[in-house]
N, C-alpha and C. Protein backbone atom coordinates (compact mmCIF):
# COMPACT_ATOMS: atom_id res chain seq x y z
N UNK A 1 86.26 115.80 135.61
CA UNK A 1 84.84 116.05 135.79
C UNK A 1 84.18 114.90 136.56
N UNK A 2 84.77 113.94 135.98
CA UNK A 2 83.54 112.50 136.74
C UNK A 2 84.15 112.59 138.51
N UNK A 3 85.75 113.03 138.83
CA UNK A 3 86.34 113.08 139.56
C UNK A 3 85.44 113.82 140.77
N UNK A 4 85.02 115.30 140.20
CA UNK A 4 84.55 116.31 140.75
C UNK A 4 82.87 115.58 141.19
N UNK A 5 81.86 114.81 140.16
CA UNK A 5 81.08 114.58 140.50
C UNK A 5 80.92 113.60 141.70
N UNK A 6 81.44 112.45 141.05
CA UNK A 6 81.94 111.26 142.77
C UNK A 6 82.12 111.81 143.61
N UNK A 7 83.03 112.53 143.85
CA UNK A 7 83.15 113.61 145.00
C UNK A 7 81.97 114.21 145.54
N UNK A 8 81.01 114.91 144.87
CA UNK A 8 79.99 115.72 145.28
C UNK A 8 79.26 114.49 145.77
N UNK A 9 78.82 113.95 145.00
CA UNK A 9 77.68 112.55 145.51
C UNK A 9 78.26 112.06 146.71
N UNK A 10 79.73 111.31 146.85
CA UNK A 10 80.26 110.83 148.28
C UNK A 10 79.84 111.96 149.31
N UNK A 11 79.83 113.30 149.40
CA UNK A 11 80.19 114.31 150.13
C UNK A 11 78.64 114.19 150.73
N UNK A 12 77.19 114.18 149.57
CA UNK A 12 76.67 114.43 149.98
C UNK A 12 75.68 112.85 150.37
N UNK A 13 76.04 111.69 150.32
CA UNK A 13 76.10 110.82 151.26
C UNK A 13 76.17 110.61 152.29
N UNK A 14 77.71 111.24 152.46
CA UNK A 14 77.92 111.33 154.37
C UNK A 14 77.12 112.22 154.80
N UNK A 15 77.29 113.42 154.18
CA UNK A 15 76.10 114.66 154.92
C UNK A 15 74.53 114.06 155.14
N UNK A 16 74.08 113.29 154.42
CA UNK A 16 72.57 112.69 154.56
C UNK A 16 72.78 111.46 155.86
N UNK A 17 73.96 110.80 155.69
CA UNK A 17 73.84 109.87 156.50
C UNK A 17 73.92 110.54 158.16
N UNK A 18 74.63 111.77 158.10
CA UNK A 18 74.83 112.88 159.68
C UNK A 18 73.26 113.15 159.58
N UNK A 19 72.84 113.70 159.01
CA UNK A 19 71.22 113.84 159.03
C UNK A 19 70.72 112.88 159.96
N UNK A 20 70.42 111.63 158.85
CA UNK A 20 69.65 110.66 159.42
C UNK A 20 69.92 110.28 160.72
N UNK A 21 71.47 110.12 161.30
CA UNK A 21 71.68 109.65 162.47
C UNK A 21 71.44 110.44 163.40
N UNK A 22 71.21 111.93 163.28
CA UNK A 22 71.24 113.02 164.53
C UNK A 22 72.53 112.63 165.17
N UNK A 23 72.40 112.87 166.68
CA UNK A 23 73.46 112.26 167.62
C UNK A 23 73.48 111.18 167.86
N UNK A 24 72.89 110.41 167.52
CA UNK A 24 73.05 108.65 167.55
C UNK A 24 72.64 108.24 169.16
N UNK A 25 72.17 109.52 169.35
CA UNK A 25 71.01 109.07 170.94
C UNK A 25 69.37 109.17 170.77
N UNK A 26 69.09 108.54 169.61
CA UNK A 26 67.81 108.64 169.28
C UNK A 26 67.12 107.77 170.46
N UNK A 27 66.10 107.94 170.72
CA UNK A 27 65.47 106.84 171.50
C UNK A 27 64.35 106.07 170.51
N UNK A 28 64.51 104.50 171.71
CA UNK A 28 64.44 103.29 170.69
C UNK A 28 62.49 103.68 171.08
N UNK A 29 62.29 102.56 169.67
CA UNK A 29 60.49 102.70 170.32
C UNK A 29 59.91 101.82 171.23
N UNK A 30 59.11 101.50 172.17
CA UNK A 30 58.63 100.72 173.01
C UNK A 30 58.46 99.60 172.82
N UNK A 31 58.48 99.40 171.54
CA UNK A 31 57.39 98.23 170.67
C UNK A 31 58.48 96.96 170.63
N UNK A 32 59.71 97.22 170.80
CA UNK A 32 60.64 96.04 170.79
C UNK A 32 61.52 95.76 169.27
N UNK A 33 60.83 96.91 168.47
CA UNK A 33 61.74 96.64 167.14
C UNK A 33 62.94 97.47 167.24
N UNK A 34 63.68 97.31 166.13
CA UNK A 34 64.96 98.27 165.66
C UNK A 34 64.61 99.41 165.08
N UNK A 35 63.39 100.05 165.39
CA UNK A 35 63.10 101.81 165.02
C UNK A 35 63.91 102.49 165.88
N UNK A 36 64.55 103.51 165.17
CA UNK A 36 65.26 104.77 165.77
C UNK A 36 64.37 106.11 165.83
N UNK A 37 64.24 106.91 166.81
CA UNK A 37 63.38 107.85 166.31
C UNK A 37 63.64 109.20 166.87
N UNK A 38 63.41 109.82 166.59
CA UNK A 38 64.16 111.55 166.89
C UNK A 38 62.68 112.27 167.12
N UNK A 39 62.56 113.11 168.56
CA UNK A 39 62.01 113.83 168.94
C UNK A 39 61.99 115.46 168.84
N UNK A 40 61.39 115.93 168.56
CA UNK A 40 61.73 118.02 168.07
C UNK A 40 60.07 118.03 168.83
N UNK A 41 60.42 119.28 169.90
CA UNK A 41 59.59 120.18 170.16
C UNK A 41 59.43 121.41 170.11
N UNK A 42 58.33 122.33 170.17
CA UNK A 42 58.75 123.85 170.28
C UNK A 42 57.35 124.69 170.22
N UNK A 43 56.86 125.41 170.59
CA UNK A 43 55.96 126.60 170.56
C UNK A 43 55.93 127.51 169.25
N UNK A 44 55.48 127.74 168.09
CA UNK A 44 55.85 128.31 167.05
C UNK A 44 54.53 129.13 167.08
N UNK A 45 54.74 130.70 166.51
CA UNK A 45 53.76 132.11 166.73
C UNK A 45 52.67 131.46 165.94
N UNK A 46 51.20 131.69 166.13
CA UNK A 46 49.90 131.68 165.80
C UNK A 46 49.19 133.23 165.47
N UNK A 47 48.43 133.18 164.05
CA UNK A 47 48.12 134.31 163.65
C UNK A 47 46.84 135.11 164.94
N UNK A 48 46.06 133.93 165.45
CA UNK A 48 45.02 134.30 166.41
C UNK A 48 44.89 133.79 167.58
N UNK A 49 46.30 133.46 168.47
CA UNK A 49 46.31 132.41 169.28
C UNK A 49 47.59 132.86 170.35
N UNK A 50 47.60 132.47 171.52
CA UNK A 50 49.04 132.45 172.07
C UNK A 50 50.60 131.67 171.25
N UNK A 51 50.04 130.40 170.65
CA UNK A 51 51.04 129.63 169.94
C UNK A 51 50.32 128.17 169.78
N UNK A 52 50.97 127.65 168.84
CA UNK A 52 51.06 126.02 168.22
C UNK A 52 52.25 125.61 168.75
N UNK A 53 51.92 124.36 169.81
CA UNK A 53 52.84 123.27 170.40
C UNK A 53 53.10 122.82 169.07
N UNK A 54 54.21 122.40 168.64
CA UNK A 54 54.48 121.31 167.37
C UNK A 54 55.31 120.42 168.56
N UNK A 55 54.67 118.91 168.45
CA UNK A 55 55.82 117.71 169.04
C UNK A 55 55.84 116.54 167.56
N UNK A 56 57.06 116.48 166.84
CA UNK A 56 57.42 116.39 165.88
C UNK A 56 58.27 115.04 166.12
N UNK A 57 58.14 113.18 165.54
CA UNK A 57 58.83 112.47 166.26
C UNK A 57 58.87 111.46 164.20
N UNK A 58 59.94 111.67 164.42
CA UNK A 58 60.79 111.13 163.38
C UNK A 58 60.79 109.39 163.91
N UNK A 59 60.40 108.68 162.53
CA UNK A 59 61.27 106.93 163.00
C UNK A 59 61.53 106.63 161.58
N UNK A 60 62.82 106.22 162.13
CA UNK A 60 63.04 105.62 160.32
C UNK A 60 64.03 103.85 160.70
N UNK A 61 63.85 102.67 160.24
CA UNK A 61 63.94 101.87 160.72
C UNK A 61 65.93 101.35 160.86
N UNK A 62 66.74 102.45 160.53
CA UNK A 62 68.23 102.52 160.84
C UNK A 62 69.09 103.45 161.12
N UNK A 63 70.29 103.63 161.78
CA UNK A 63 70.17 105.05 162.14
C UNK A 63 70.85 105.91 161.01
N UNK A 64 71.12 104.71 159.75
CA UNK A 64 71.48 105.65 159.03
C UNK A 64 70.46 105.84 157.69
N UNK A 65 68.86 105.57 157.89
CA UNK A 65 68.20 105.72 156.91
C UNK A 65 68.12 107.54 156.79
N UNK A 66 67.84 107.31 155.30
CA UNK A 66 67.08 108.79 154.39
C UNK A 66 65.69 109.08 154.43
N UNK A 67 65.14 108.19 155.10
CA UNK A 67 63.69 108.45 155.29
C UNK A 67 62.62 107.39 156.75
N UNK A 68 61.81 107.38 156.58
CA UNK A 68 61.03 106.94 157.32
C UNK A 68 59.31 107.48 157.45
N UNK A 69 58.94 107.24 158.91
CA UNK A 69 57.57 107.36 159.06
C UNK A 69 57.42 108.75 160.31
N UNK A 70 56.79 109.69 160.03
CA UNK A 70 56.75 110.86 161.53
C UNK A 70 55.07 110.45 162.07
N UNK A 71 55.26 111.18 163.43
CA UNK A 71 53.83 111.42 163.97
C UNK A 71 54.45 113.13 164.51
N UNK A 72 53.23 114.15 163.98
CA UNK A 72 53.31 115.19 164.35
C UNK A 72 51.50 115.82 165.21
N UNK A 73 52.07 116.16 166.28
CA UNK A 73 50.94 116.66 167.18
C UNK A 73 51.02 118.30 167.03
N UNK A 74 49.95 118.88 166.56
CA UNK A 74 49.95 120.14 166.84
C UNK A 74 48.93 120.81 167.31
N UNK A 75 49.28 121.37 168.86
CA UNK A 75 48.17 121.80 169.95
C UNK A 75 48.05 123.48 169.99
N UNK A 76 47.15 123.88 169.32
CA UNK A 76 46.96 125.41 169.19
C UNK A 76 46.26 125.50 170.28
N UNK A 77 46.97 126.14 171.40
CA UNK A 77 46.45 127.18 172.76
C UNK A 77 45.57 128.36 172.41
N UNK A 78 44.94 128.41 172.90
CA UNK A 78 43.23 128.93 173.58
C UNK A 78 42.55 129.14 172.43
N UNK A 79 42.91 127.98 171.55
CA UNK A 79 42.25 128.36 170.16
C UNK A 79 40.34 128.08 169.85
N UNK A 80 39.78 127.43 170.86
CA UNK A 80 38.01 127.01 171.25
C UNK A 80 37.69 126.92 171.94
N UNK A 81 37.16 128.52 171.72
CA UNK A 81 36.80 128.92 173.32
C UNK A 81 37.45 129.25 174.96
N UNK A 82 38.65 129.61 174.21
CA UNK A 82 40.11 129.47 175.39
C UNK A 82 40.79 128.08 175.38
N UNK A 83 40.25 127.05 174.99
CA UNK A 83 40.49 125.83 175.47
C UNK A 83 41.72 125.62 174.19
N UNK A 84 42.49 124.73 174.45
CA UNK A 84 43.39 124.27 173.45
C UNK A 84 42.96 123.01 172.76
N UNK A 85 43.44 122.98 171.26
CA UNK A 85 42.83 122.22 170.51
C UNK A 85 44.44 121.53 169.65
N UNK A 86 43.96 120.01 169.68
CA UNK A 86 45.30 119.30 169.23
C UNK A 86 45.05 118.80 167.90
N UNK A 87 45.56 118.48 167.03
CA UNK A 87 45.25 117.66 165.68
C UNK A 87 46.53 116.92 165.28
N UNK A 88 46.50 116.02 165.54
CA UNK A 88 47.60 115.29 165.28
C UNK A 88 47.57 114.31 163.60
N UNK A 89 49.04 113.90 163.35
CA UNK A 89 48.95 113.41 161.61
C UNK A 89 50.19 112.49 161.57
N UNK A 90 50.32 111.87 160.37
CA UNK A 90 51.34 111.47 160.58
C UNK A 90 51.37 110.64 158.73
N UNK A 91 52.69 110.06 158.38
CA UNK A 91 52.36 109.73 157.20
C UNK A 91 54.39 109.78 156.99
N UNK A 92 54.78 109.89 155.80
CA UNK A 92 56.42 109.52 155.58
C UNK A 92 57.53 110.45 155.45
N UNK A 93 58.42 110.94 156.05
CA UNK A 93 59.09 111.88 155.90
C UNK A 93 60.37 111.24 154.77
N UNK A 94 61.49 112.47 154.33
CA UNK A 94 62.28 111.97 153.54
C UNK A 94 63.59 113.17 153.41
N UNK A 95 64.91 112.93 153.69
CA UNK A 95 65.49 113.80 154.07
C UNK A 95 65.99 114.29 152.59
N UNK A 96 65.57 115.48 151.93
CA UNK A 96 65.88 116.24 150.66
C UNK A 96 67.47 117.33 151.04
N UNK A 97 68.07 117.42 150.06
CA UNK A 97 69.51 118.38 150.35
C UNK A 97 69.00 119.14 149.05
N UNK A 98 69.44 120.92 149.80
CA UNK A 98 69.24 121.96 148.69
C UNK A 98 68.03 122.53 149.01
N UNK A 99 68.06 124.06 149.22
CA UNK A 99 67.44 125.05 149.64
C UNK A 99 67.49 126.13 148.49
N UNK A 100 66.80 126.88 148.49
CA UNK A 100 67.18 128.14 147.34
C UNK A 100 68.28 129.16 148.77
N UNK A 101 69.51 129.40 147.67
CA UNK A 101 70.28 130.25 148.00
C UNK A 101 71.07 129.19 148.96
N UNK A 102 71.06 127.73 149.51
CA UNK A 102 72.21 127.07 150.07
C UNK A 102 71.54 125.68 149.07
N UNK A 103 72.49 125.40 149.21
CA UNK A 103 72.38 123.88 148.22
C UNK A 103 72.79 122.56 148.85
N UNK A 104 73.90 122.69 149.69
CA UNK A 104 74.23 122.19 150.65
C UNK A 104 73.05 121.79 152.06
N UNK A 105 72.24 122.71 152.24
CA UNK A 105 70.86 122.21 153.18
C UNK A 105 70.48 121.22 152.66
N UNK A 106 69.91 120.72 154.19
CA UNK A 106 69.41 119.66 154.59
C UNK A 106 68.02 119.78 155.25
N UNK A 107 66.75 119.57 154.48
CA UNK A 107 65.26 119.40 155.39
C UNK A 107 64.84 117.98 155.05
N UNK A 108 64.22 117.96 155.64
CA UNK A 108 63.10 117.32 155.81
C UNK A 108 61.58 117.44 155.33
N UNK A 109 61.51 116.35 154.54
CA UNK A 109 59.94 116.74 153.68
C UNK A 109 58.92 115.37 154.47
N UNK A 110 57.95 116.20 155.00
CA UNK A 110 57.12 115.30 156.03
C UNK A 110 55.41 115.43 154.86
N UNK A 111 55.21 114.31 153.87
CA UNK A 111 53.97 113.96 153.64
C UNK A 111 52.96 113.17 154.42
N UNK A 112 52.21 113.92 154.91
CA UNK A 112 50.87 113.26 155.61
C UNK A 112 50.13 111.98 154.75
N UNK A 113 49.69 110.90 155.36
CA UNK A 113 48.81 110.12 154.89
C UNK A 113 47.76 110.51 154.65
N UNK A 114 46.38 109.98 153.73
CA UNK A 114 45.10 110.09 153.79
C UNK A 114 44.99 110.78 152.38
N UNK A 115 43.47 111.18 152.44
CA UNK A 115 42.77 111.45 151.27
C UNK A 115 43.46 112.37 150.57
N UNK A 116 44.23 113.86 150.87
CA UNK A 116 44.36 114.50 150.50
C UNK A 116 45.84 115.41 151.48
N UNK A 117 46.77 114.22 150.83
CA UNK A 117 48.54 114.26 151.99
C UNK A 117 48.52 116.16 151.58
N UNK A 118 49.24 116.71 152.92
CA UNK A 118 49.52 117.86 152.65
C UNK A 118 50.98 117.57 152.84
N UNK A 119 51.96 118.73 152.23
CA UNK A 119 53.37 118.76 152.90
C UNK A 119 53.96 119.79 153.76
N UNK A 120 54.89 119.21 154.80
CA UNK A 120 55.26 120.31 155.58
C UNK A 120 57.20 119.39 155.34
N UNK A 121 57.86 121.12 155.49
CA UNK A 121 59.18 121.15 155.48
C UNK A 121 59.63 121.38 156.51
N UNK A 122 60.84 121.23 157.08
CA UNK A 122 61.73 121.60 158.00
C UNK A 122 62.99 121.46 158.16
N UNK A 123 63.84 122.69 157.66
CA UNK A 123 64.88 122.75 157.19
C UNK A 123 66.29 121.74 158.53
N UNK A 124 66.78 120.86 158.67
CA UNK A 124 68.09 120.00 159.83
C UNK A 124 69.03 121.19 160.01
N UNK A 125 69.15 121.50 161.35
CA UNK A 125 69.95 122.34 161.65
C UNK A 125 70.84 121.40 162.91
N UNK A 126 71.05 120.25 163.00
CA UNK A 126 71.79 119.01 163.85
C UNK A 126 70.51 119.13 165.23
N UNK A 127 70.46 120.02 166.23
CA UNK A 127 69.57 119.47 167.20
C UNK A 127 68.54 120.24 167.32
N UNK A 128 68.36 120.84 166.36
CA UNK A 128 66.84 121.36 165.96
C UNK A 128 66.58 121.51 164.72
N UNK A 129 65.34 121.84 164.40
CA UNK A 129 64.66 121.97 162.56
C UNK A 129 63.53 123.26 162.92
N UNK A 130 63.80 123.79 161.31
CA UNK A 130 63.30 124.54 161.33
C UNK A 130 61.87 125.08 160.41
N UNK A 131 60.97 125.12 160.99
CA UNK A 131 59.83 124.74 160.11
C UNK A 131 60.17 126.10 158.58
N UNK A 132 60.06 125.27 157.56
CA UNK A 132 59.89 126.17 155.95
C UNK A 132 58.99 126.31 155.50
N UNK A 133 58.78 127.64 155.05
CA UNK A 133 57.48 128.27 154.40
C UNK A 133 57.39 127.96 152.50
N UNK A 134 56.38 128.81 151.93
CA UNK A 134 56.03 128.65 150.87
C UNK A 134 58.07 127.99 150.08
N UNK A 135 58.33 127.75 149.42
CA UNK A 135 59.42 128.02 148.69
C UNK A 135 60.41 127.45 149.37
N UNK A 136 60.32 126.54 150.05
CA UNK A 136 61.05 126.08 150.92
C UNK A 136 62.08 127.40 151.69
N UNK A 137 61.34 128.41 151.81
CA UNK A 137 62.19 129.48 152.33
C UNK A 137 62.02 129.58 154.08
N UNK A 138 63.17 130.43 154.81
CA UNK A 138 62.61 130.83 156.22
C UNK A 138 61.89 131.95 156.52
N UNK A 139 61.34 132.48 157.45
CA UNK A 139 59.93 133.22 157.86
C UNK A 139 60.89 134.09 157.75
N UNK A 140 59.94 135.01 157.11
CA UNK A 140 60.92 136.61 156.61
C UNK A 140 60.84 137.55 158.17
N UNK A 141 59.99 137.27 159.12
CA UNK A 141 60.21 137.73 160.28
C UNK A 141 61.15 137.41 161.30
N UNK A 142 61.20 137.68 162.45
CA UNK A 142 61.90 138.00 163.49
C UNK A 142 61.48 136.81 164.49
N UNK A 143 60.52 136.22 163.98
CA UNK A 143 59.52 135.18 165.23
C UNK A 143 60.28 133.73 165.00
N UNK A 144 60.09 133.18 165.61
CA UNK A 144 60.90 131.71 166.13
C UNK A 144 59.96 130.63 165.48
N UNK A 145 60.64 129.74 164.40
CA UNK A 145 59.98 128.47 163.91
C UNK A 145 60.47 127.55 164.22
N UNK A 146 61.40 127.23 165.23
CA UNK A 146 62.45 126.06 165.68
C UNK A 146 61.76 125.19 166.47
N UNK A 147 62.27 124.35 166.45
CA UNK A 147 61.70 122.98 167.27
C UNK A 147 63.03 122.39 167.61
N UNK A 148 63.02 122.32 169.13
CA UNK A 148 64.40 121.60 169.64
C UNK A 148 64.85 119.91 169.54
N UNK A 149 65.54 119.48 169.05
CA UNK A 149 65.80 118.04 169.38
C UNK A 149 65.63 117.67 171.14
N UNK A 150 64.32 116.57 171.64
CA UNK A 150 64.54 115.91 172.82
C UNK A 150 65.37 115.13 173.18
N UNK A 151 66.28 115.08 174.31
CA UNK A 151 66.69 113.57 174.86
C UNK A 151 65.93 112.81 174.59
């Protein structure tokens, strides 16, 4: 039994540490420190809108950390007055394993800073993520929640 557990914990070590590293071509930040940081973009469907740009940028300060700090921009097209409108956030992400119905998944739990942090999920699929709804579940539709990993 203790055999079987070590096992599971080692197993799911390495799997967090593949997480954290992506492809190990993260790009560095400008600023001159040792931040690693991972870029995801993508267009995701809007209930009254053409779509929400999500540009989604992960830094966590090694490439094999479990967590870190995001900045997420999200630009809803022709949403005032035709014009597009951006709101950007940012605050600590943290890489969680276990989904209902896979256990083995890997997301990402992104808490916003400020008065009143909201959370957003997004399930690691290696060079993209996928934004998760109520229940940490995926969109029971047909429509695209992905965000691609950037060079």
């Amino acid at each position: 039994m203790k055999k079987v557990l070590f096992g599971s914990v080692c197993a799911a070590v390495v799997a967090f540490g593949m997480v954290a590293c992506g492809d190990g071509q993260g790009m560095k930040r400008g600023d001159g420190s040792d931040t690693v940081s991972r870029r995801y973009v993508g267009t995701l469907p809007a209930a009254d809108g053409p779509g929400i740009v999500y540009d989604l940028t992960l830094f966590n300060l090694a490439e094999d950390s479990l967590s870190g700090e995001f900045a997420l921009s999200m630009t809803y097209l022709e949403a005032q007055n035709g014009k597009n409108a951006t709101f950007d956030s940012e605050g600590e992400w943290v890489a969680v394993q276990g989904i209902a119905g896979d256990r083995s998944a890997v997301y990402y739990q992104l808490i916003e800073s400020g008065v009143r942090p909201d959370t957003t999920n997004f399930l690691y699929l290696g060079d993209s993520v996928v934004l998760l709804g109520n229940g940490l579940q995926r969109a029971p539709s047909n429509l695209n929640y992905t965000l691609i990993l950037e060079d």
